[in-house]
Protein backbone atom coordinates (compact mmCIF):
# COMPACT_ATOMS: atom_id res chain seq x y z
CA UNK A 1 -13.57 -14.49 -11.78
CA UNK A 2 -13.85 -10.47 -11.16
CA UNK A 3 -17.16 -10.37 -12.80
CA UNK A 4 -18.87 -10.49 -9.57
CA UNK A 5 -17.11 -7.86 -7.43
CA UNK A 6 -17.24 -5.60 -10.21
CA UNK A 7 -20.43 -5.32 -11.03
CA UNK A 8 -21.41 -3.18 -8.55
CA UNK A 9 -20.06 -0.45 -8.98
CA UNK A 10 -17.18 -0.49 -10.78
CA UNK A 11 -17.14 0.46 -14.45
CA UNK A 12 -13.96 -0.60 -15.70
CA UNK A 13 -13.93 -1.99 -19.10
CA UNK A 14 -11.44 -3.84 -20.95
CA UNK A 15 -10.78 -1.15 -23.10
CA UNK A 16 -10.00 1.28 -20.67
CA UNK A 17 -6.75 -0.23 -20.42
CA UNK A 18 -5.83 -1.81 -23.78
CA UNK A 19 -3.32 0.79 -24.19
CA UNK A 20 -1.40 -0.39 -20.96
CA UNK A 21 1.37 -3.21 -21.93
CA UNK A 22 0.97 -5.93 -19.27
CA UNK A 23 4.78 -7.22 -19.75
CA UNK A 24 5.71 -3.75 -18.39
CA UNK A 25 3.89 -3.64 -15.26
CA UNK A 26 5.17 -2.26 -12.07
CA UNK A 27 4.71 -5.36 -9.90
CA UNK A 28 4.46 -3.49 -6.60
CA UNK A 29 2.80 -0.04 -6.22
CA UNK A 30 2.47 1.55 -3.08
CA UNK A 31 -0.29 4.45 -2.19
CA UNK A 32 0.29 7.26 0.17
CA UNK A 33 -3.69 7.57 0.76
CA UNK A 34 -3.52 11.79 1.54
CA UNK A 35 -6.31 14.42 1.51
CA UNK A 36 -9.02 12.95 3.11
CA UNK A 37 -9.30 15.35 5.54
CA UNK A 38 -8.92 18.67 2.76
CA UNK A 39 -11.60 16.85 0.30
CA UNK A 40 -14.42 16.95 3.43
CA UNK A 41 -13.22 20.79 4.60
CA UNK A 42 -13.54 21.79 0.80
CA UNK A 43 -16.60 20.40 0.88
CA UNK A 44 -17.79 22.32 3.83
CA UNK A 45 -17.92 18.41 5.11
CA UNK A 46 -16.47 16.68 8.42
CA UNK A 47 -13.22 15.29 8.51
CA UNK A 48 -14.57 12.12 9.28
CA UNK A 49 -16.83 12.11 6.22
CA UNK A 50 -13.04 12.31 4.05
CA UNK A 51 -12.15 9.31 5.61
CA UNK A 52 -15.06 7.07 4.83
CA UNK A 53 -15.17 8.49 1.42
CA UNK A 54 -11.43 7.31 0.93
CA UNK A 55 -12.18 3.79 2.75
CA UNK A 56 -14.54 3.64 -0.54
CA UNK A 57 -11.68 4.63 -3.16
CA UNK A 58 -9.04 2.33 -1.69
CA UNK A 59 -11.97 -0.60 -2.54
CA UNK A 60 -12.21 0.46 -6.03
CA UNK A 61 -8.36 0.66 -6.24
CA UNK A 62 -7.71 -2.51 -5.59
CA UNK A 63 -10.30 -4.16 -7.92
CA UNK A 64 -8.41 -2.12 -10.42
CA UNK A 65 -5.20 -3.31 -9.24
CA UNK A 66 -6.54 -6.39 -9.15
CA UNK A 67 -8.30 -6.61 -12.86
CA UNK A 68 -5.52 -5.11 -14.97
CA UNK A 69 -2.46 -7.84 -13.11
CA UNK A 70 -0.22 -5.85 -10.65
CA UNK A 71 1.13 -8.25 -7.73
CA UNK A 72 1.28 -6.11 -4.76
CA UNK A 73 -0.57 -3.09 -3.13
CA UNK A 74 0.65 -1.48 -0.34
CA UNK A 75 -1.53 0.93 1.36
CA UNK A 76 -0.31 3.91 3.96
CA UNK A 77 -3.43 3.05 6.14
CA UNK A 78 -2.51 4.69 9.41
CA UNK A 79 1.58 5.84 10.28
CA UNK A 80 3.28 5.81 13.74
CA UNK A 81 3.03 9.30 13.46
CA UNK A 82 -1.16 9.72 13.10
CA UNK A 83 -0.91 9.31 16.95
CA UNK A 84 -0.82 12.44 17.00
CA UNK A 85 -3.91 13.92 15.69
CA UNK A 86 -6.88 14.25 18.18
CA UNK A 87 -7.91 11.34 19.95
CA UNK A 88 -11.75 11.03 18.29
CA UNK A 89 -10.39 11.10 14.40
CA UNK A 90 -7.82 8.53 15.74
CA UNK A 91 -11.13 6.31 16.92
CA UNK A 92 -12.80 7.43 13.58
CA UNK A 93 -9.37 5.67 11.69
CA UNK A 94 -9.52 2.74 13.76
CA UNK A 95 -12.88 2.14 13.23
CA UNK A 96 -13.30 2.56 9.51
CA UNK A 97 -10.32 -0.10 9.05
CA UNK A 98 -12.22 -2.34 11.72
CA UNK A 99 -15.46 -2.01 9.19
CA UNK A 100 -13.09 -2.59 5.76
CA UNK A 101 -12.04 -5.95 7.60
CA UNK A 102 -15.69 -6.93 8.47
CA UNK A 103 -17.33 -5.57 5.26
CA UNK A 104 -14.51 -6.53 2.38
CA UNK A 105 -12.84 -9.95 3.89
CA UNK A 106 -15.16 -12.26 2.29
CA UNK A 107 -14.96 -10.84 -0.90
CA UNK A 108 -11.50 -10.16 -1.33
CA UNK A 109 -10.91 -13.82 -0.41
CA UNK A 110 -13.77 -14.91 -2.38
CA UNK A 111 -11.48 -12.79 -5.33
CA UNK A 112 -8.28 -14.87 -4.48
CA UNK A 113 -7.16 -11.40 -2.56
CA UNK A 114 -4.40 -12.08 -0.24
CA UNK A 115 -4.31 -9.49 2.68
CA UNK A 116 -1.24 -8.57 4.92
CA UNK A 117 -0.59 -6.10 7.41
CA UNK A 118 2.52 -3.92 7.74
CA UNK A 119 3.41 -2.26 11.07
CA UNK A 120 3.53 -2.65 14.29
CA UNK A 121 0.23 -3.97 14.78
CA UNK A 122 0.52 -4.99 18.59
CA UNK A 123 -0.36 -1.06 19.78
CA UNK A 124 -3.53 -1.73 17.89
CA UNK A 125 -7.05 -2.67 20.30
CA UNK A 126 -7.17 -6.17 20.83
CA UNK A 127 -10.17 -6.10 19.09
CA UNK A 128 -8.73 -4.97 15.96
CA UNK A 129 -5.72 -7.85 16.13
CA UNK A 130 -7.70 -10.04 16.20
CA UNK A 131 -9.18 -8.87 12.82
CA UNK A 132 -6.26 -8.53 11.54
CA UNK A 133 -4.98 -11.59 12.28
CA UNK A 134 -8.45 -13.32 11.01
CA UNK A 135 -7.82 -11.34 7.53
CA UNK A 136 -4.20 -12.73 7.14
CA UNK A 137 -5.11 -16.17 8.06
CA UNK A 138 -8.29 -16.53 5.80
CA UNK A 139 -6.43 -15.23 2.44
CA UNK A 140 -3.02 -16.75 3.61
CA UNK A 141 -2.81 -19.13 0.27
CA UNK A 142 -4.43 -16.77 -1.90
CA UNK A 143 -2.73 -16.09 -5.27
CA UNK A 144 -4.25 -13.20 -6.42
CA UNK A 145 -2.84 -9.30 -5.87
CA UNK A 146 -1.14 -8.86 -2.21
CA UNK A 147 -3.08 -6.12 -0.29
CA UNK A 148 -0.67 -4.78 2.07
CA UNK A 149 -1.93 -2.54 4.60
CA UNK A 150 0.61 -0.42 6.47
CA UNK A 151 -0.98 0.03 10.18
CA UNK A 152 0.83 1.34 12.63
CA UNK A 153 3.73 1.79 10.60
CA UNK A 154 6.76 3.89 9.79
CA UNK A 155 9.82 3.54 7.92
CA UNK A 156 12.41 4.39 10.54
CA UNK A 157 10.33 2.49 13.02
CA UNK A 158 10.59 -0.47 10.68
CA UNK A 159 14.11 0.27 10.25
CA UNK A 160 15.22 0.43 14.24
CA UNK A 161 13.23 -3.21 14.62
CA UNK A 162 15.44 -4.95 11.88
CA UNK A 163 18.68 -3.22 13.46
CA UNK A 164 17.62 -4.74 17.04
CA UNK A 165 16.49 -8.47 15.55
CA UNK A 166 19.61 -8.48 13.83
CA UNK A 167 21.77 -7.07 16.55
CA UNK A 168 20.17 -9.74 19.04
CA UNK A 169 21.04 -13.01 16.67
CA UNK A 170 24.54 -11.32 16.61
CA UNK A 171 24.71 -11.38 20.65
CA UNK A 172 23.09 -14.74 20.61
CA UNK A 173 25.66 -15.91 17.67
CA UNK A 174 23.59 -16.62 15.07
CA UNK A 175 24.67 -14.56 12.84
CA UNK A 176 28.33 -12.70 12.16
CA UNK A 177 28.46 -9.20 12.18
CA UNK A 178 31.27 -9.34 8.82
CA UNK A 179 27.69 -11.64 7.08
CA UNK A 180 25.16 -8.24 7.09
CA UNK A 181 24.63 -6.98 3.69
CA UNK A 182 21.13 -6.03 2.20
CA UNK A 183 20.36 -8.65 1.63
CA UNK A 184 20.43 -9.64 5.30
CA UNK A 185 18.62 -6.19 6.29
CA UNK A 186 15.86 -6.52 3.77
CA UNK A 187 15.11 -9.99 5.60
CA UNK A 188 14.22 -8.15 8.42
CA UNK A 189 12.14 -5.84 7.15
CA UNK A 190 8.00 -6.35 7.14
CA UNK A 191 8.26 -6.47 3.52
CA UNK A 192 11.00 -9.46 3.32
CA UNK A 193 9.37 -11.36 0.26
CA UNK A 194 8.04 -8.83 -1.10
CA UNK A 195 9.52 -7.46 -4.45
CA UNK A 196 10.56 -3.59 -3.45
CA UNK A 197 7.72 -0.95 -4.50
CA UNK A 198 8.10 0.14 -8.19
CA UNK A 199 5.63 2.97 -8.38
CA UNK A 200 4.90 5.35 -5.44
CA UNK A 201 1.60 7.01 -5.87
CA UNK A 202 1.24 10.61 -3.62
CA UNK A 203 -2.57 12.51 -3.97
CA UNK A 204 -3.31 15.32 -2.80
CA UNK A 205 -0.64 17.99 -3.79
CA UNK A 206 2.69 17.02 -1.07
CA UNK A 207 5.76 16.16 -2.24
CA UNK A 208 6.88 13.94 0.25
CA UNK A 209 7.01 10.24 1.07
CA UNK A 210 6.25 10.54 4.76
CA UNK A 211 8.30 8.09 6.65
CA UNK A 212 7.00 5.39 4.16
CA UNK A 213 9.04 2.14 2.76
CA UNK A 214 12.18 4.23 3.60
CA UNK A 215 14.69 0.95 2.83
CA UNK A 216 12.41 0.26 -0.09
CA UNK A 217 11.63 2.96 -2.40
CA UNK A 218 15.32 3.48 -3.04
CA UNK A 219 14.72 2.97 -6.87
CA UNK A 220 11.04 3.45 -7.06
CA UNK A 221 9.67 6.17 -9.54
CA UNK A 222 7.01 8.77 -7.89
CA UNK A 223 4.08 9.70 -9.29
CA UNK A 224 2.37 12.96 -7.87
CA UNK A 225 -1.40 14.97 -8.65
CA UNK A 226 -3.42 17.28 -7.33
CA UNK A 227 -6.62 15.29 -6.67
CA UNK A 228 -7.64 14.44 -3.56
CA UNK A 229 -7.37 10.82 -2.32
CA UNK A 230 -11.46 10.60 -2.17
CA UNK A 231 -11.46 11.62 -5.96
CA UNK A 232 -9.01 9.27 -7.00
CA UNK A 233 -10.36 6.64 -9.39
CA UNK A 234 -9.11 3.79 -11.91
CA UNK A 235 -8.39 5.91 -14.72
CA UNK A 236 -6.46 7.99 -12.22
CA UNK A 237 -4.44 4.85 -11.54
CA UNK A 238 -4.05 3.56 -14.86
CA UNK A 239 -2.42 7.19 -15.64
CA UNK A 240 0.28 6.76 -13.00
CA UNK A 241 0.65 3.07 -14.70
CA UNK A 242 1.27 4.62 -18.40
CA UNK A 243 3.00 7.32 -16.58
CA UNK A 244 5.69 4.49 -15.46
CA UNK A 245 5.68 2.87 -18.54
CA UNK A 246 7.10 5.54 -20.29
CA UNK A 247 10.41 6.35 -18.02
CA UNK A 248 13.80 4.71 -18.75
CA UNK A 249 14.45 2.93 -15.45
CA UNK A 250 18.24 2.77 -14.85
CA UNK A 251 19.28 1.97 -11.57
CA UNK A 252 22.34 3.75 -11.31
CA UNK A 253 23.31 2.27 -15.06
CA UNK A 254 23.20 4.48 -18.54
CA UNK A 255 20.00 5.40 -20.42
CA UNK A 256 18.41 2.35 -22.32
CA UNK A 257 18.73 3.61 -25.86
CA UNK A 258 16.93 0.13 -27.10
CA UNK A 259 13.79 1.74 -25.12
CA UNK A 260 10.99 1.30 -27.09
């Protein structure tokens, strides 16, 4: 099914990752896409040249996602916060995501892709919802991996929106203040049926997990490097995968001395 979208250039090969055991895969793995802008200026390169260079990585990331089974995806695209930064590199964002819709849709439906969106995509040009809303609606019933972009989006904003839904079906009686629980909160959130991320992924040097998947990453293990989110390639990925294969996830409990 992948041989198509992979020939181009991709060079995974089977054996790349025999060494990876697929019955210990994180099923969700969520990318803080970081350094964009320090891979062009090391470069001697525009800013803006960073970003279409990492536009290009996250599309070989997720065929690799894609090719070795994880379920879900979730790219930091664009936060609430990256308002901030001057008004033309905004435009430059927005218009490279506008371009990943238009150039990658067919093919990551035509690869059983399903794409969803994250955020609070109503601030975005009406333009751009539209998109968006095209790209969810084509790959709806896909069954492939879950690409989940995060536009527009930040985890206390996310956070604030479920406390205000759930605070207006308690005016309205719907629901009883004594019934809230996680459980409740979590099916609020953008990510409601969506298993919680089990490997964060941070290029680029920070230590941080800027405002992202604040609810979720409560147990998720972090993986940090140097490289630069440009530079960042499948065997880069299937590192952070072995990586998390090897730690004792406990949850709170004791250490799993059955680990194998």
């Amino acid at each position: 099914m992948w041989m198509k979208w992979f020939s181009k250039k991709h060079t995974l090969k089977q054996n790349d990752y025999n060494d990876i055991d697929p019955t210990r895969l994180p099923r969700h793995v969520a990318i803080i896409m970081d350094g964009n802008g320090r891979w062009a200026q090391k470069k001697g390169l525009p800013r803006t040249l960073g970003h279409r260079a990492g536009a290009e990585t996250l599309r070989e990331i997720v065929k690799t996602a894609s090719e070795i089974g994880i379920q879900v995806l979730t790219a930091y695209a664009f936060s609430t916060e990256n308002w901030r930064r001057p008004a033309d590199e905004v435009s430059l964002l927005m218009s490279l995501l506008s371009d990943y819709l238009d150039n990658e849709l067919a093919e990551l439906d035509e690869n059983n892709v399903q794409v969803r969106f994250i955020g609070h995509t109503g601030d975005l040009a009406l333009n751009l919802q539209k998109k968006v809303e095209k790209a969810q609606t084509l790959t709806a019933h896909n069954t492939g991996l879950i690409l989940n972009l995060a536009v527009n989006y930040g985890g206390r904003a996310e956070l604030t929106r479920a406390v205000k839904i759930i605070s207006e079906k308690v005016l309205r009686r719907e629901l009883d203040p004594e019934d809230i629980n996680e459980t409740i909160i979590e099916e609020h959130l953008y990510t409601a049926n969506l298993p919680a991320p089990d490997l964060l992924i941070r290029p680029s040097g920070d230590f941080r997990i800027s405002n992202f998947l604040l609810w979720q990453m409560a147990y998720t293990e972090f993986w940090f490097t140097e490289i630069h989110w440009p530079d960042f390639k499948s065997e880069d990925l299937l590192q952070a995968v072995r990586d998390y294969q090897q730690r004792d996830r406990r949850f709170g409990g004791i250490k799993n001395t059955n680990k194998r």
